[in-house]
N, C-alpha and C. Protein backbone atom coordinates (compact mmCIF):
# COMPACT_ATOMS: atom_id res chain seq x y z
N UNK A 1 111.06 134.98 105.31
CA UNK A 1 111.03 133.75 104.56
C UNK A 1 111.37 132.59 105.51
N UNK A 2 110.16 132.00 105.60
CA UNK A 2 110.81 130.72 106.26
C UNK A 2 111.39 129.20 105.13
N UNK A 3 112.37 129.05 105.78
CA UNK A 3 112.85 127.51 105.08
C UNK A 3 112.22 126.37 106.16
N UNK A 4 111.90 125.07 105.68
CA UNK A 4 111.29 124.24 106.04
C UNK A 4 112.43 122.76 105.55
N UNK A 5 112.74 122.31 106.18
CA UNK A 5 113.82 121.14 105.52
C UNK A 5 113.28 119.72 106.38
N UNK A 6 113.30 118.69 105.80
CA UNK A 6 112.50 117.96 106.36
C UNK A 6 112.70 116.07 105.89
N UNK A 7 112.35 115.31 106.42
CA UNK A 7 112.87 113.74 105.84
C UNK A 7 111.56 112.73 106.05
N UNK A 8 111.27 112.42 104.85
CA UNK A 8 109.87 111.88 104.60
C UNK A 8 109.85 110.73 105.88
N UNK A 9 109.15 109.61 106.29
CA UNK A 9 109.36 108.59 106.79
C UNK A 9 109.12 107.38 105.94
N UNK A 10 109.19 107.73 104.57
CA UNK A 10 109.00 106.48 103.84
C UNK A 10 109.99 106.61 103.14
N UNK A 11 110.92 107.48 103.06
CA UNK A 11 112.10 107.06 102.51
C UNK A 11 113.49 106.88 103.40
N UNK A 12 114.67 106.35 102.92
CA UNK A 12 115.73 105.78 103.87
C UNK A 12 116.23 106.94 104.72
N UNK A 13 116.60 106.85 106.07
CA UNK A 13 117.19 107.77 106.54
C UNK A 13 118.11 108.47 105.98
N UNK A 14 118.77 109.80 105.58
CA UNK A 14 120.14 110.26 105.22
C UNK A 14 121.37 109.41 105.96
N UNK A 15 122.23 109.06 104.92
CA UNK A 15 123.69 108.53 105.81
C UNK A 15 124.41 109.61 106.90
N UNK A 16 124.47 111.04 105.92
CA UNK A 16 125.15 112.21 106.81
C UNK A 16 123.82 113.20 107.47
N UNK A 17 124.78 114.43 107.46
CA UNK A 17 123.84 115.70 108.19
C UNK A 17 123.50 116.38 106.88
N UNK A 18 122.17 115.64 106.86
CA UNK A 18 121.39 116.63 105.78
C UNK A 18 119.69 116.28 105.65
N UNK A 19 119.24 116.96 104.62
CA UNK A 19 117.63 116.39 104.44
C UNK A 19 117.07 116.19 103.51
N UNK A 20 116.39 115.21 103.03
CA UNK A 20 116.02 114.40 101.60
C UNK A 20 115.06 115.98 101.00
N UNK A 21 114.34 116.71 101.81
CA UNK A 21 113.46 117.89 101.20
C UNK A 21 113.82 119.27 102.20
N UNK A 22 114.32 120.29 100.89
CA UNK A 22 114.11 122.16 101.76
C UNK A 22 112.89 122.30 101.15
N UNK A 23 112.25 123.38 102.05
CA UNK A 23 111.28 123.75 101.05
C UNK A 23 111.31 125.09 101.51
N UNK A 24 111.23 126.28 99.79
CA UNK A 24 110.72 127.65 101.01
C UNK A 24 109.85 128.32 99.87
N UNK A 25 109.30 129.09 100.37
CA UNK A 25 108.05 129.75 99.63
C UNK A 25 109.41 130.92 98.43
N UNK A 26 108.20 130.63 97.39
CA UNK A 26 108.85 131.84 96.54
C UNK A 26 107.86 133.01 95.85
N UNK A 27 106.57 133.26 96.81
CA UNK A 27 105.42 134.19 96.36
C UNK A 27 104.65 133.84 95.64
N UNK A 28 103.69 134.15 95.99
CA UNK A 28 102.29 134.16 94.76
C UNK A 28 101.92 132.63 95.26
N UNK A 29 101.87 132.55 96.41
CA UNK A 29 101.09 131.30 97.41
C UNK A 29 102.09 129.84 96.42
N UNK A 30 103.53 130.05 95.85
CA UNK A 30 104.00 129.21 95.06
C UNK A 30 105.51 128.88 96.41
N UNK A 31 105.63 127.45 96.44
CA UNK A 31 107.17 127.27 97.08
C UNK A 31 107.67 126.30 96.12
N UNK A 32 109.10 126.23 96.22
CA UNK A 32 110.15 125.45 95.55
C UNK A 32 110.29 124.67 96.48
N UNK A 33 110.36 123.16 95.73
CA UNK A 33 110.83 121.97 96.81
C UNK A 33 112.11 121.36 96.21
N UNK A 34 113.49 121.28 96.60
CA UNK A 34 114.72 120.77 96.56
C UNK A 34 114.83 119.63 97.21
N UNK A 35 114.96 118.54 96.41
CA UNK A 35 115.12 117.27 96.76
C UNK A 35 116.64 116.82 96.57
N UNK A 36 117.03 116.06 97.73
CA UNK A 36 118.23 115.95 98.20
C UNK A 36 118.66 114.40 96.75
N UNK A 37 119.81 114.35 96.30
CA UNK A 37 119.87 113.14 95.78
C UNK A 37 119.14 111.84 95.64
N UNK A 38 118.93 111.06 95.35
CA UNK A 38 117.83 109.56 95.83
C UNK A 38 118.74 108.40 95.26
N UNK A 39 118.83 107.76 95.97
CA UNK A 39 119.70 106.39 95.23
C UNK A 39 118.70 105.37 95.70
N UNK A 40 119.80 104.19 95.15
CA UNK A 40 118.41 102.91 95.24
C UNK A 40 118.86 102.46 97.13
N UNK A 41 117.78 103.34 97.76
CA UNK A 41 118.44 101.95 98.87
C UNK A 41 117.07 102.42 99.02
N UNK A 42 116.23 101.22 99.58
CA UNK A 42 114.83 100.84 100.43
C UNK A 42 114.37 101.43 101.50
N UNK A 43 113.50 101.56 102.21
CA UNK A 43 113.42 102.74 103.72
C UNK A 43 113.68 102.02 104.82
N UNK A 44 113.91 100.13 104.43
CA UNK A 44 114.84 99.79 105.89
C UNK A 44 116.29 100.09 105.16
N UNK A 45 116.71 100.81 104.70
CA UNK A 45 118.21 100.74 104.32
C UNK A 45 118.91 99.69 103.29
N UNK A 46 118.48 98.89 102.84
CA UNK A 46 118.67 97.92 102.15
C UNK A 46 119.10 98.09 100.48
N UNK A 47 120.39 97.97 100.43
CA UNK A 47 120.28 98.37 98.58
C UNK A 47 119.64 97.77 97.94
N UNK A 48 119.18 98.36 96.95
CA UNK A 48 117.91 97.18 95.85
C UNK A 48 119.03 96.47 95.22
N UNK A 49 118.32 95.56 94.57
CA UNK A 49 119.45 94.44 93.53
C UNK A 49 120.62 95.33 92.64
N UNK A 50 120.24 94.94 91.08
CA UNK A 50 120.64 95.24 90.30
C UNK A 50 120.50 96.56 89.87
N UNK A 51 120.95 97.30 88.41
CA UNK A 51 120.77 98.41 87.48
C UNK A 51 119.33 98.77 87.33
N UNK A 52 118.60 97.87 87.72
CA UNK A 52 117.01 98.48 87.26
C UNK A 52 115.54 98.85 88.59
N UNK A 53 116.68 97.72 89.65
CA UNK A 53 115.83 97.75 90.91
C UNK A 53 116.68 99.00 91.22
N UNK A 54 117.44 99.57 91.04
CA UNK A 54 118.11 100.55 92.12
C UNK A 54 117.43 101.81 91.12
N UNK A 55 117.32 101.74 90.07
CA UNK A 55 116.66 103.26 89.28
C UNK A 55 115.53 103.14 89.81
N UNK A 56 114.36 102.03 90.33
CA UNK A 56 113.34 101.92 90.18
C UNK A 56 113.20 102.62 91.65
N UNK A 57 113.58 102.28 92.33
CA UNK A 57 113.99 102.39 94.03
C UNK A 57 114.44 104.31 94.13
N UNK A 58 114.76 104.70 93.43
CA UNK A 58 115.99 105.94 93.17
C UNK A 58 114.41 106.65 93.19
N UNK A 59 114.05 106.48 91.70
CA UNK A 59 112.51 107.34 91.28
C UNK A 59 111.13 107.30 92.71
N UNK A 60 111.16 105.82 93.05
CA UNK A 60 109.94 105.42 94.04
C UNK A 60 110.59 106.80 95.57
N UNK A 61 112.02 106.58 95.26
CA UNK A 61 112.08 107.65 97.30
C UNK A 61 112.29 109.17 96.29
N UNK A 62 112.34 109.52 95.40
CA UNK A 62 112.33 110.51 94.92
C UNK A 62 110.81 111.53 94.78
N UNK A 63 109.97 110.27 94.25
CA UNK A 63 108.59 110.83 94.30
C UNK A 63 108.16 110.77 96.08
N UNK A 64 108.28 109.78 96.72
CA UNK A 64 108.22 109.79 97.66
C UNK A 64 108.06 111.71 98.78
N UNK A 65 109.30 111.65 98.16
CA UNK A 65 109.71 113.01 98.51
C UNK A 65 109.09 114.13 98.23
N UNK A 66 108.71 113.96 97.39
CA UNK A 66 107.58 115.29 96.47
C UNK A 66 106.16 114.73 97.26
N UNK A 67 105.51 113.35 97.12
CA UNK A 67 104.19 113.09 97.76
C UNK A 67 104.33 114.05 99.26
N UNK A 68 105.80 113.90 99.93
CA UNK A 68 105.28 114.31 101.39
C UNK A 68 105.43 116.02 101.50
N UNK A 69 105.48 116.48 100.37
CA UNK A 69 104.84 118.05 100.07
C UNK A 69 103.43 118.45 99.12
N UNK A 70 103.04 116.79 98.79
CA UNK A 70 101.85 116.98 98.55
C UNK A 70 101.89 117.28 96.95
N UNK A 71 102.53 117.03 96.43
CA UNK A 71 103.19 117.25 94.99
C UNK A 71 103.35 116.06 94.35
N UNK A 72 103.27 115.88 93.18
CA UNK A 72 103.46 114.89 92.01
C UNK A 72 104.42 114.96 90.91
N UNK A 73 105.06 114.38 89.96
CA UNK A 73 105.63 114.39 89.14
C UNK A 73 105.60 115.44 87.99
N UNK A 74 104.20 116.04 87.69
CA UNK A 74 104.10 116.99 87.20
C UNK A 74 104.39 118.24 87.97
N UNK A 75 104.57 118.19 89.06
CA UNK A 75 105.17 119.54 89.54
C UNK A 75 107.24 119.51 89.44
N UNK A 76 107.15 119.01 89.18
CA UNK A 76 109.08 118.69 89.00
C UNK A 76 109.37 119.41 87.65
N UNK A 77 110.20 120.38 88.03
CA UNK A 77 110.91 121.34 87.06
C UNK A 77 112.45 120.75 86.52
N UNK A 78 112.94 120.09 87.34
CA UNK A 78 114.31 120.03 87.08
C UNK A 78 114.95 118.61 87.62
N UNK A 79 115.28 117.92 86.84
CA UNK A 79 115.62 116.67 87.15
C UNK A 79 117.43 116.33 86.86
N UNK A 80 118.27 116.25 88.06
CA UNK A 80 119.73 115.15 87.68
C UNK A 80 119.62 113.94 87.72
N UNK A 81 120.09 113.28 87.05
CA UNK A 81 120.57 111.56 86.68
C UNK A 81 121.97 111.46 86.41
N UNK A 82 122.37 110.61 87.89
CA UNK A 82 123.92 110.86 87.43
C UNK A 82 123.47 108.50 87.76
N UNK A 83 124.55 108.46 87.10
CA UNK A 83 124.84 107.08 86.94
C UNK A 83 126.21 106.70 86.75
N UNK A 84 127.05 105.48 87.29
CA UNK A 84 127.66 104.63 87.35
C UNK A 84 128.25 103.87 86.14
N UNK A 85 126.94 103.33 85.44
CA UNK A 85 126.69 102.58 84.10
C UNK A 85 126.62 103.12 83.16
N UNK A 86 128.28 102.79 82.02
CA UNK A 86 127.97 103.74 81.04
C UNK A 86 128.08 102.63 80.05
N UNK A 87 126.42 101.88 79.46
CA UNK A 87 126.50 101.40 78.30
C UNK A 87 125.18 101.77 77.92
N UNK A 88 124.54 101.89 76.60
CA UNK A 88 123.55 101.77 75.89
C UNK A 88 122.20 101.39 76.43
N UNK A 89 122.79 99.98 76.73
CA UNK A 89 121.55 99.22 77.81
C UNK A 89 120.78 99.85 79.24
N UNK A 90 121.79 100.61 79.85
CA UNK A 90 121.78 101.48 80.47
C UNK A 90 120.93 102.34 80.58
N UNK A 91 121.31 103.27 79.33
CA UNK A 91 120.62 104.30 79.34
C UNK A 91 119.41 104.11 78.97
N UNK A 92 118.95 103.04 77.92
CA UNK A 92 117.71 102.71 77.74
C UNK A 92 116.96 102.50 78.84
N UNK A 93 117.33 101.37 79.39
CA UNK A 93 116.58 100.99 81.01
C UNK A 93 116.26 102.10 81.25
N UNK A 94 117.30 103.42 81.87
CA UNK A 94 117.06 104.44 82.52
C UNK A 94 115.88 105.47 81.56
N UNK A 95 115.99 105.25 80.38
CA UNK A 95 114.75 106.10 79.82
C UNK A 95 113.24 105.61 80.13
N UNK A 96 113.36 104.25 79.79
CA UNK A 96 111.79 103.39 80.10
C UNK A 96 111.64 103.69 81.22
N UNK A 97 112.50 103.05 82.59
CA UNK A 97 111.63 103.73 83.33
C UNK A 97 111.33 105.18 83.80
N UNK A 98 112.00 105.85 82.97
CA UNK A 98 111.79 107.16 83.50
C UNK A 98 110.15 107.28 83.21
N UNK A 99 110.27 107.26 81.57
CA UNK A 99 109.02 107.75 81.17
C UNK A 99 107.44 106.48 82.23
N UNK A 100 107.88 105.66 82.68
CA UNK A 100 106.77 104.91 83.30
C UNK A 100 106.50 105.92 84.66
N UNK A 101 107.64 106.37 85.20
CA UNK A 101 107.70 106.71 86.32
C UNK A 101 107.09 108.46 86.08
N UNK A 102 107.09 108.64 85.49
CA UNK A 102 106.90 110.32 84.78
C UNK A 102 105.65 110.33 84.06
N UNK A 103 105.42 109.33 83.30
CA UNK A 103 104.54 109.38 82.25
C UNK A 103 104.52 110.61 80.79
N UNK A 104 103.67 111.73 80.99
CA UNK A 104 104.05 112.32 79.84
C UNK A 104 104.74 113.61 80.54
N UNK A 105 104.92 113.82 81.80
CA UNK A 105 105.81 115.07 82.15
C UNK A 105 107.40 114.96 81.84
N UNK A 106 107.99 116.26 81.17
CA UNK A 106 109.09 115.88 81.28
C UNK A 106 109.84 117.22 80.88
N UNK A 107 110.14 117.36 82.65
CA UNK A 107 111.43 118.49 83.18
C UNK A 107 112.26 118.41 82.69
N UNK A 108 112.84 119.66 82.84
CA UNK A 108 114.40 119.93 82.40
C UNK A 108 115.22 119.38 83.12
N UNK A 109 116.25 118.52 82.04
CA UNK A 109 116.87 116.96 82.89
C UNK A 109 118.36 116.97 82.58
N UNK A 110 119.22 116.55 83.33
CA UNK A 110 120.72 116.55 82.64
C UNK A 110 120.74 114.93 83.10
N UNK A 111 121.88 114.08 82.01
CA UNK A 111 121.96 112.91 82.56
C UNK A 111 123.75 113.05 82.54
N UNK A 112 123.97 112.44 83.90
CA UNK A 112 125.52 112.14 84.08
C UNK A 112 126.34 111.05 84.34
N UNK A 113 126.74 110.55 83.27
CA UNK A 113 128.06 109.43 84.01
C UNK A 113 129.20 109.72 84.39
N UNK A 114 128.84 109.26 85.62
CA UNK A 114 129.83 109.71 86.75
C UNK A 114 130.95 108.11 86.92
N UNK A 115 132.44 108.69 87.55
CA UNK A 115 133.08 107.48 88.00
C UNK A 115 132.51 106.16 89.22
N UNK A 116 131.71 107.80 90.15
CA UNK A 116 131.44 106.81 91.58
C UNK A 116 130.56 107.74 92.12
N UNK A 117 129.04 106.90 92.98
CA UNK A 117 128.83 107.56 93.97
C UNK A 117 128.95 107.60 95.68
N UNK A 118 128.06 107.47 96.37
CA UNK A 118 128.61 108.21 97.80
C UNK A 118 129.19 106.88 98.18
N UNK A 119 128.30 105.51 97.82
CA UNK A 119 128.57 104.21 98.15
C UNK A 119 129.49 103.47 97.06
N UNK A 120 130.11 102.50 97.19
CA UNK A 120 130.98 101.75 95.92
C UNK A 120 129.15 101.03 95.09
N UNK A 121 128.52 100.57 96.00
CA UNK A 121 127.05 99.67 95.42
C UNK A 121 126.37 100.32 94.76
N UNK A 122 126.37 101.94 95.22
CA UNK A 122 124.86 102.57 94.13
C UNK A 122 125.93 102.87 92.88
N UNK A 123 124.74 102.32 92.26
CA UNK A 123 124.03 102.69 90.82
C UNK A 123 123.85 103.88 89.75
N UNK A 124 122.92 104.22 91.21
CA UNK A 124 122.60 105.56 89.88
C UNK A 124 122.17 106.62 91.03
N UNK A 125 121.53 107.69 91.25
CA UNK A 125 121.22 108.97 92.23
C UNK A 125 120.61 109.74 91.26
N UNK A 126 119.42 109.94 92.05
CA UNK A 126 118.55 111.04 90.95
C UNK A 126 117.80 112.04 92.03
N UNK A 127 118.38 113.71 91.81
CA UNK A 127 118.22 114.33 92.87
C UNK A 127 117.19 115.34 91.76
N UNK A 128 116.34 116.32 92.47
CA UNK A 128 115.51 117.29 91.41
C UNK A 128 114.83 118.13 92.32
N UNK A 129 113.75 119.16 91.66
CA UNK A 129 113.92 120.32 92.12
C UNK A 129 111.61 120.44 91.64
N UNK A 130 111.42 120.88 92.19
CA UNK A 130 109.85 120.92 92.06
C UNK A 130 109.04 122.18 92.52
N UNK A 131 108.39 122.81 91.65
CA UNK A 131 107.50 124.27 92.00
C UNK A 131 105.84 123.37 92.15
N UNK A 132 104.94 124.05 93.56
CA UNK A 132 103.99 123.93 93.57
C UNK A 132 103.28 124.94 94.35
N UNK A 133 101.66 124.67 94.64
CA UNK A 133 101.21 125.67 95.50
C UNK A 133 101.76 125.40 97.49
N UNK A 134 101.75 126.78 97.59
CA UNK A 134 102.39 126.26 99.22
C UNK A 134 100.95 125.82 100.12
């Protein structure tokens, strides 16, 4: 079994020692792709604005991540949403754009409000998990 771990060039560098995509075959010409967290920062590094640029930013290096295995949104099995923001407004935002960003696919998802993430600035982090052909 080979593992393959790897960092798109259109999304932001990792801060630590790690990689935005593993990928390893799981038979029947099928591999699993594990996508590392995604928060809102831009691919020069730059945090996006607010609550809606940083989900929007989060989803754009998330798919990102799946495009550079050649994969789409409909191949995503398993989706986390952990967030910062715990009001109503919130979570709405975070549904609309999900479903824009998704359209009618829709993985098995947990959503989490969390105290804090890696940065005091992000927002929100949306990490997930994707089956396709290898």
């Amino acid at each position: 079994m080979t593992i393959r771990r790897h960092n798109p060039p259109t999304v932001h560098s990792p801060a630590g020692r790690y990689n935005h995509v593993t990928v390893h075959p799981v038979g029947n010409g099928l591999k699993r792709v594990v996508l590392a967290g995604q928060v809102g920062v831009k691919p020069d590094g730059a945090i996006a604005g607010d609550l809606a640029a940083q989900i929007e930013q989060a989803w754009d290096n998330l798919l990102a991540c799946l495009a550079s295995e050649k994969l789409g949104p409909g191949h995503l099995v398993k989706i986390v949403y952990f967030t910062t923001v715990n009001t109503p407004e919130a979570l709405k935002l975070s549904r609309e754009i999900r479903a824009r960003k998704l359209g009618d696919v829709a993985p098995s998802s947990t959503f989490l409000v969390i105290a804090g993430l890696a940065g005091p600035d992000y927002k929100v982090e949306i990490e997930g998990e994707a089956v396709g052909p290898e």
